[in-house]
PDB file of N, CA and C in Angstrom:
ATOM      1  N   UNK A   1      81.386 121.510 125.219  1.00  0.00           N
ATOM      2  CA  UNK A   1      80.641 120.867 126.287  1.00  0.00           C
ATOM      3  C   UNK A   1      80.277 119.447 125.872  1.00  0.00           C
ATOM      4  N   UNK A   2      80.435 118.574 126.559  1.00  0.00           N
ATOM      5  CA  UNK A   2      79.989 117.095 126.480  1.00  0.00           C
ATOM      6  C   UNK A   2      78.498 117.178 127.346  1.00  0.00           C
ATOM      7  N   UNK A   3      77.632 117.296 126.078  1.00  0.00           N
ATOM      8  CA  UNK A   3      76.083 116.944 126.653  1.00  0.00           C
ATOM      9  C   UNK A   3      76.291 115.821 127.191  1.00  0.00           C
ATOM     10  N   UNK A   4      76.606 114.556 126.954  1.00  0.00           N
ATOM     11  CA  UNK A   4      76.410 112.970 127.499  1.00  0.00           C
ATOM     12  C   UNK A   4      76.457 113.020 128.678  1.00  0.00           C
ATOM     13  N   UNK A   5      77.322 113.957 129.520  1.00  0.00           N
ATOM     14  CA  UNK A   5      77.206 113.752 130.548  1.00  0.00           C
ATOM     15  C   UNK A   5      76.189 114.586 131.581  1.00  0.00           C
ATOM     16  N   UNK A   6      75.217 115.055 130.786  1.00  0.00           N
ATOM     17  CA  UNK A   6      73.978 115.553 131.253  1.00  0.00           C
ATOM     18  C   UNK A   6      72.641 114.977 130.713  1.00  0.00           C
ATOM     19  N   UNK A   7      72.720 114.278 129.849  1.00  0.00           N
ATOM     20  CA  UNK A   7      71.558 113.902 129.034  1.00  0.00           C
ATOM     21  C   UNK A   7      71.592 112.786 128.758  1.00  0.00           C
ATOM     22  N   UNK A   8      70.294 111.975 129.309  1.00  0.00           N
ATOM     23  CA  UNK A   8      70.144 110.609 128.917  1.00  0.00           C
ATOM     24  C   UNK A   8      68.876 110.053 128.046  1.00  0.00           C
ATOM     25  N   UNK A   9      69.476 108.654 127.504  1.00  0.00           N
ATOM     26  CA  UNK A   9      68.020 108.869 126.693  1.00  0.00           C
ATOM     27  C   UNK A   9      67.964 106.327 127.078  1.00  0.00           C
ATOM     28  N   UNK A  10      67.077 106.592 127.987  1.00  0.00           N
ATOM     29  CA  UNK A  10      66.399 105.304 128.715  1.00  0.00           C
ATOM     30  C   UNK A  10      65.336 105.074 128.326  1.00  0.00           C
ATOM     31  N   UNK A  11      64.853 104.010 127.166  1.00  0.00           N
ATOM     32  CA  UNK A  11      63.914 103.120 127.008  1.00  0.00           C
ATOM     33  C   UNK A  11      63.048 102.813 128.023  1.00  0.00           C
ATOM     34  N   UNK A  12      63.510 102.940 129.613  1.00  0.00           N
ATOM     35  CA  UNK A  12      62.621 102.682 130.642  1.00  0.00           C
ATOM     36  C   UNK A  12      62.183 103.752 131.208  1.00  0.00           C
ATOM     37  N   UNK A  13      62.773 104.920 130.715  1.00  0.00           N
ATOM     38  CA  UNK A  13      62.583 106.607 131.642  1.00  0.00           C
ATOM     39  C   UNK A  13      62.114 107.694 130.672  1.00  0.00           C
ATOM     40  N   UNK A  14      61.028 107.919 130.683  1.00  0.00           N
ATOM     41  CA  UNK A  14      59.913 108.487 129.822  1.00  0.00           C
ATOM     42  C   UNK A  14      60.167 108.330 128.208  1.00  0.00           C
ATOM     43  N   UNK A  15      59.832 107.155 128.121  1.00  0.00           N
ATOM     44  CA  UNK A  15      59.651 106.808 126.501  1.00  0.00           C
ATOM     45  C   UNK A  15      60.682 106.505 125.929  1.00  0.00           C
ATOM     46  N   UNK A  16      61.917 106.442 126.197  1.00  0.00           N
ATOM     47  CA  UNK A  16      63.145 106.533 125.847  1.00  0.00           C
ATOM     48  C   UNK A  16      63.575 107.994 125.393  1.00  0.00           C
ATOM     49  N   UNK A  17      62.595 109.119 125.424  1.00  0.00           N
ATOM     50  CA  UNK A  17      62.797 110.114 125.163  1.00  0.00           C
ATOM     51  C   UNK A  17      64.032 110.560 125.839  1.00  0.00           C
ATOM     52  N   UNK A  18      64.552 111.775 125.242  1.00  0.00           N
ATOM     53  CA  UNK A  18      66.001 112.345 125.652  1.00  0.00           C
ATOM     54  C   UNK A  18      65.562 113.353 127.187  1.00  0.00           C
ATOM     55  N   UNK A  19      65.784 112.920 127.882  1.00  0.00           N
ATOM     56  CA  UNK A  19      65.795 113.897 129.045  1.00  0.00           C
ATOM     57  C   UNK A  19      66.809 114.055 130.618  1.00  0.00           C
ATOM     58  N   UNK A  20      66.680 114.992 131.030  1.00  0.00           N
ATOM     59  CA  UNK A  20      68.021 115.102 131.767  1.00  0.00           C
ATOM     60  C   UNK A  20      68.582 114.192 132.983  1.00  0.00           C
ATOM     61  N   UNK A  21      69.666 114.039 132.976  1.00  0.00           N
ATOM     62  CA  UNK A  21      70.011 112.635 133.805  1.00  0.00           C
ATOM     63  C   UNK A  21      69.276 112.995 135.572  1.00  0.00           C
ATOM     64  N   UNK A  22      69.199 111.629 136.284  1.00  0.00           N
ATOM     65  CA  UNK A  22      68.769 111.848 137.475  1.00  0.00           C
ATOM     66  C   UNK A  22      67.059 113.018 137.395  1.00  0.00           C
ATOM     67  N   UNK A  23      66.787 112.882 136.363  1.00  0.00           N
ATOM     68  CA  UNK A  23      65.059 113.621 136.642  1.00  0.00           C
ATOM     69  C   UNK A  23      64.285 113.193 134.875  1.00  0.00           C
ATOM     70  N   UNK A  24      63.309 113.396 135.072  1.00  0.00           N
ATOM     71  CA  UNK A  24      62.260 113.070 134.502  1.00  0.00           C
ATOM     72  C   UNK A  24      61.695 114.613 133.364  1.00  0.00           C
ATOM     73  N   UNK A  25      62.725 115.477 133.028  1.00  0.00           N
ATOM     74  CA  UNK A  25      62.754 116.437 132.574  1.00  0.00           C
ATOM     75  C   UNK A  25      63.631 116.414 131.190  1.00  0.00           C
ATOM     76  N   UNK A  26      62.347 116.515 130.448  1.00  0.00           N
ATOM     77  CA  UNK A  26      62.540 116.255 129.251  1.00  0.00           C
ATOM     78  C   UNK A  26      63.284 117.353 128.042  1.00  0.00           C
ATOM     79  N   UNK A  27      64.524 117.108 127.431  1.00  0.00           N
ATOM     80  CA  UNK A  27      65.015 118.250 126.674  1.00  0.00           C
ATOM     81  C   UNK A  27      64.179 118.716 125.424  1.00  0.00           C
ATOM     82  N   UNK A  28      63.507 118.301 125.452  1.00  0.00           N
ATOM     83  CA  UNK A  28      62.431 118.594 124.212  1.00  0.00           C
ATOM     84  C   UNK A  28      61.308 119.815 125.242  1.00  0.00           C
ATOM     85  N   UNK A  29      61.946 119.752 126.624  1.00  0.00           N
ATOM     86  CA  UNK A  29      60.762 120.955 127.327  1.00  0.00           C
ATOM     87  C   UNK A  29      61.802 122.118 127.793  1.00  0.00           C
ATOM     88  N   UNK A  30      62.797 122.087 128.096  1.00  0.00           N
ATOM     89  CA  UNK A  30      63.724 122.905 128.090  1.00  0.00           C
ATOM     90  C   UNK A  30      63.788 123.495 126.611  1.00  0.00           C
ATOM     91  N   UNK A  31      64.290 122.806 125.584  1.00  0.00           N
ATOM     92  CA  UNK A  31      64.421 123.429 124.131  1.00  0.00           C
ATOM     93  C   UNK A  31      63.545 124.166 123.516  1.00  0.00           C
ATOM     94  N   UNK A  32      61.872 123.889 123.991  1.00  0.00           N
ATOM     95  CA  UNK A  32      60.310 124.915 123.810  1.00  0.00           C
ATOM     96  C   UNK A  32      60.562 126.036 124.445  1.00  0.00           C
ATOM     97  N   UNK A  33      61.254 125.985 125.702  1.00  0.00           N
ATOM     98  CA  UNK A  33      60.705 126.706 126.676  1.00  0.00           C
ATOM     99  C   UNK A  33      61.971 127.907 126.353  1.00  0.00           C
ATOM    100  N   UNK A  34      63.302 127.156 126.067  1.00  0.00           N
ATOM    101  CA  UNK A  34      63.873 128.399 125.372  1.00  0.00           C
ATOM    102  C   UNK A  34      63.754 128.920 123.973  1.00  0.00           C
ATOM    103  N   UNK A  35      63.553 128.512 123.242  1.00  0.00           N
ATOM    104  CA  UNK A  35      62.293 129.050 122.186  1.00  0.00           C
ATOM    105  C   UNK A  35      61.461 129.923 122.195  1.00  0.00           C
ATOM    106  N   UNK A  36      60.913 129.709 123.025  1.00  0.00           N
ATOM    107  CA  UNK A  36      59.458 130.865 123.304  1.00  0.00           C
ATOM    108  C   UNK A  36      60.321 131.813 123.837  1.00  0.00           C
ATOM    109  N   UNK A  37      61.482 131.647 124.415  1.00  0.00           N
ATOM    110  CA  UNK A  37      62.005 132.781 124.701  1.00  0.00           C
ATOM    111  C   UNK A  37      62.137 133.226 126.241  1.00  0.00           C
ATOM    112  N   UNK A  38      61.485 132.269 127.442  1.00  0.00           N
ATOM    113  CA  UNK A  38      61.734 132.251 128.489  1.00  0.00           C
ATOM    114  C   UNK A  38      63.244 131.812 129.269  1.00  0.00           C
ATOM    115  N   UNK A  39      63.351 132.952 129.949  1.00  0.00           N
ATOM    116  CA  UNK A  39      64.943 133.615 130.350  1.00  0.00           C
ATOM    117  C   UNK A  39      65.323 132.225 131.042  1.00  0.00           C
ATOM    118  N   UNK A  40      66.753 131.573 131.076  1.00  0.00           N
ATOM    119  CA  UNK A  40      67.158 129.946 131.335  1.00  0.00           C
ATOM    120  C   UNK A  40      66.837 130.647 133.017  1.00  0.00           C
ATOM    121  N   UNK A  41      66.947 131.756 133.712  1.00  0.00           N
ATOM    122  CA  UNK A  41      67.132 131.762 135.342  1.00  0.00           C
ATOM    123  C   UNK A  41      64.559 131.136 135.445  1.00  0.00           C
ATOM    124  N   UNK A  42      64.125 131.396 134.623  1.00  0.00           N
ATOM    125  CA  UNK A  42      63.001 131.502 135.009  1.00  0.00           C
ATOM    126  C   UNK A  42      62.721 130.104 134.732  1.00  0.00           C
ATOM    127  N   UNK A  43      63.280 129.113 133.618  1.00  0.00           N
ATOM    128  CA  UNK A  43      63.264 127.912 133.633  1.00  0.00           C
ATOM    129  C   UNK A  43      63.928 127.035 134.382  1.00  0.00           C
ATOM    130  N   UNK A  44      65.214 127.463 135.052  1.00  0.00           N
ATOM    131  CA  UNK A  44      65.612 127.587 136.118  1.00  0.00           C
ATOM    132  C   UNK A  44      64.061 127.231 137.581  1.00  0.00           C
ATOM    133  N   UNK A  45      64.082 127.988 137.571  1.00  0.00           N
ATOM    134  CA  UNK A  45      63.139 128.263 138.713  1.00  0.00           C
ATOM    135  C   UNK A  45      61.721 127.554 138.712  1.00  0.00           C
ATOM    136  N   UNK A  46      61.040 126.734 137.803  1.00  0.00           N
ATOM    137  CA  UNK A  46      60.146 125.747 136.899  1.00  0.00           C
ATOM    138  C   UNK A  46      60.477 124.508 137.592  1.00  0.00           C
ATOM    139  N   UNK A  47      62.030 124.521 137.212  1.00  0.00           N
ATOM    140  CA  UNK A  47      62.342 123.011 137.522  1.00  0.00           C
ATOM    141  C   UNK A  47      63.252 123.197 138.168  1.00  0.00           C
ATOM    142  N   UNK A  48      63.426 123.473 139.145  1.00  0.00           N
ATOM    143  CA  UNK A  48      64.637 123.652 140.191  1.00  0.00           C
ATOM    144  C   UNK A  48      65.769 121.721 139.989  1.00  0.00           C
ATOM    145  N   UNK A  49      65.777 121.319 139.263  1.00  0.00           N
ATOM    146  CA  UNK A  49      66.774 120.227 139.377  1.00  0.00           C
ATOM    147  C   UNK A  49      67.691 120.191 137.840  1.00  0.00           C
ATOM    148  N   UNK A  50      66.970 121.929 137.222  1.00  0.00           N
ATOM    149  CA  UNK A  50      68.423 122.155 136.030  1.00  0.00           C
ATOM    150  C   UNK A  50      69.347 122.801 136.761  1.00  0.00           C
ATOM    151  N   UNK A  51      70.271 122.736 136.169  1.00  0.00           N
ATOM    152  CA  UNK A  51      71.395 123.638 136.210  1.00  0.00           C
ATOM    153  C   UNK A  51      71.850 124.569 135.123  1.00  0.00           C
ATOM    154  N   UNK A  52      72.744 125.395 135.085  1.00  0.00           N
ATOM    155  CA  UNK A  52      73.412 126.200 133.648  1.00  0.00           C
ATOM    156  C   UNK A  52      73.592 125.390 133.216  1.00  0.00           C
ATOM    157  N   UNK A  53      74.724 124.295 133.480  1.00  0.00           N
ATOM    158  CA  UNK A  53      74.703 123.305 132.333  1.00  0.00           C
ATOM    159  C   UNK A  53      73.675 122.501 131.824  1.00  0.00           C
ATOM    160  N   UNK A  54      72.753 122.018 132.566  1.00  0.00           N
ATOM    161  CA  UNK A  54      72.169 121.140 132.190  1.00  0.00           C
ATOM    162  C   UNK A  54      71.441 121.622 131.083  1.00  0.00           C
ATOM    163  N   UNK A  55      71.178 123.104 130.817  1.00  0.00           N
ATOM    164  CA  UNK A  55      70.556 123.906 129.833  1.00  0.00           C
ATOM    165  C   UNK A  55      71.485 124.148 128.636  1.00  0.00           C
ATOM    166  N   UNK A  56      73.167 124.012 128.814  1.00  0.00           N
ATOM    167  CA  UNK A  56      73.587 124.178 127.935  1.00  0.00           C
ATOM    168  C   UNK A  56      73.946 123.191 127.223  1.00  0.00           C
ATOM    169  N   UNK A  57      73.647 121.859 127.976  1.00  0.00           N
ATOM    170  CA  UNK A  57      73.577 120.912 127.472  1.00  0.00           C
ATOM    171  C   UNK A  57      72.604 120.171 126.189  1.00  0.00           C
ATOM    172  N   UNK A  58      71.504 121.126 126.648  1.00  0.00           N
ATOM    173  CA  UNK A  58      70.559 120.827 125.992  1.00  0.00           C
ATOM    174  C   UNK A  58      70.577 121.047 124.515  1.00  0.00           C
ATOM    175  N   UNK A  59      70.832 122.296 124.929  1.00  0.00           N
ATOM    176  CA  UNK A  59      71.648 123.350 123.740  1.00  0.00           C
ATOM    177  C   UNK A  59      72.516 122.494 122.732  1.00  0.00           C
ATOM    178  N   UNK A  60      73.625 122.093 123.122  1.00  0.00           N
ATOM    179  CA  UNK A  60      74.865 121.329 122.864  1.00  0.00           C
ATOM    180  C   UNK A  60      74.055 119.653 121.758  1.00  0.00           C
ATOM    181  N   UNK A  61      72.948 119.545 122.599  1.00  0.00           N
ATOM    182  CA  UNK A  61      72.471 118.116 121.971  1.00  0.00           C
ATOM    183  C   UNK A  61      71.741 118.707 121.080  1.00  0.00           C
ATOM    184  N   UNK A  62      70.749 119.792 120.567  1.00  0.00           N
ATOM    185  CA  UNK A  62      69.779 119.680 119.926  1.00  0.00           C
ATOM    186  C   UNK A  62      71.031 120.465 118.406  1.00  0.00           C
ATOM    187  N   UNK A  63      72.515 120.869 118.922  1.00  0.00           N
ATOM    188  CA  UNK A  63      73.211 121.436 117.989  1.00  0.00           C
ATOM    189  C   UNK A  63      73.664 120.313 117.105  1.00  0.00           C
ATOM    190  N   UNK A  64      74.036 119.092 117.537  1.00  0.00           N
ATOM    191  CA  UNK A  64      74.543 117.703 117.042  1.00  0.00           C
ATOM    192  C   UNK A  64      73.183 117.099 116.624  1.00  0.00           C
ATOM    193  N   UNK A  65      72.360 117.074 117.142  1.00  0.00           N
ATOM    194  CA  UNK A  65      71.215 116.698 116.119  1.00  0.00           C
ATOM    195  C   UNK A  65      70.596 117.519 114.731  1.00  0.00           C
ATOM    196  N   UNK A  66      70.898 118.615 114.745  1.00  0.00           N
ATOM    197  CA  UNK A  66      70.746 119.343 113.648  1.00  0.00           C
ATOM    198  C   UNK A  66      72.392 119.104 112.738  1.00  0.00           C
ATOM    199  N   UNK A  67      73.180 118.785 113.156  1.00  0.00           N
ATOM    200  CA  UNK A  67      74.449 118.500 111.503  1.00  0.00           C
ATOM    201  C   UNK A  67      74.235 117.367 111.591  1.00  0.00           C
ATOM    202  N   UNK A  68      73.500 115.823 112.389  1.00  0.00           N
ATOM    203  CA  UNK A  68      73.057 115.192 111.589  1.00  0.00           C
ATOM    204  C   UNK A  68      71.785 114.674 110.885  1.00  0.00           C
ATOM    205  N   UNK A  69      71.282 115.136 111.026  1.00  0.00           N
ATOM    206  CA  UNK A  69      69.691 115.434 109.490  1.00  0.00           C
ATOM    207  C   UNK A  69      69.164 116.512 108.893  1.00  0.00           C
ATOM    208  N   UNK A  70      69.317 116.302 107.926  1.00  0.00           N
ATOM    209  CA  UNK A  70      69.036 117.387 106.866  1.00  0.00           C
ATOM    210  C   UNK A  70      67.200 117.429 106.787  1.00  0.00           C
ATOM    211  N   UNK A  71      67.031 118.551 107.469  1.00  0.00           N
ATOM    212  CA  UNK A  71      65.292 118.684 106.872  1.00  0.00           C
ATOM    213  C   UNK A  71      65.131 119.418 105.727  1.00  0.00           C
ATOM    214  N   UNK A  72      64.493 118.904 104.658  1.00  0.00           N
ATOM    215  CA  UNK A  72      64.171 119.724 103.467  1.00  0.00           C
ATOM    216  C   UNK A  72      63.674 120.588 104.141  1.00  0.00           C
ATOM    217  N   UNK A  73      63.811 122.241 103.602  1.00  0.00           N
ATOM    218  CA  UNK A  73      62.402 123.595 103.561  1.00  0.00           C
ATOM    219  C   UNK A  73      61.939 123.673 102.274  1.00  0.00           C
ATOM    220  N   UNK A  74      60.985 124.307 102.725  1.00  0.00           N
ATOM    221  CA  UNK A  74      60.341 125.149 101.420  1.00  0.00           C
ATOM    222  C   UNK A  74      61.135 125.972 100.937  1.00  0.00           C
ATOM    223  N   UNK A  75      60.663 126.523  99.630  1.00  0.00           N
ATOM    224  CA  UNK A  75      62.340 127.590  98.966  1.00  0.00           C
ATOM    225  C   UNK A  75      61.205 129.132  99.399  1.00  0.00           C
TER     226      UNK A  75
END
């Protein structure tokens, strides 16, 4: 999947933060919200202007941001 073409990240459109093209919906609230474990049809239904993709998109970006930075853990 090519996130880019779901996910934008505008200096003029909430902070330059990463959020989904054409809305004000931020992938850092999709990525919590599937986390906690709420089903994508009920986040879905939250923000009626995702789509499947736009969720798997999200998915897709936060996967390419994790192979590039390494966070130390604790051992």
């Amino acid at each position: 999947m090519d996130w880019r073409r779901h996910i934008t990240v505008d200096p003029n459109i909430c902070h330059g933060q990463a959020c989904i093209v054409a809305t004000r919906i931020l992938v850092s609230v999709v990525l919590d919200n599937l986390a906690a474990g709420i089903p994508e049809s009920e986040i879905i239904k939250s923000y009626p202007r995702l789509t499947p993709e736009s969720i798997q998109a999200c998915l897709a970006y936060a996967a390419d941001l994790a192979r590039e930075e390494v966070v130390g853990l604790p051992a």
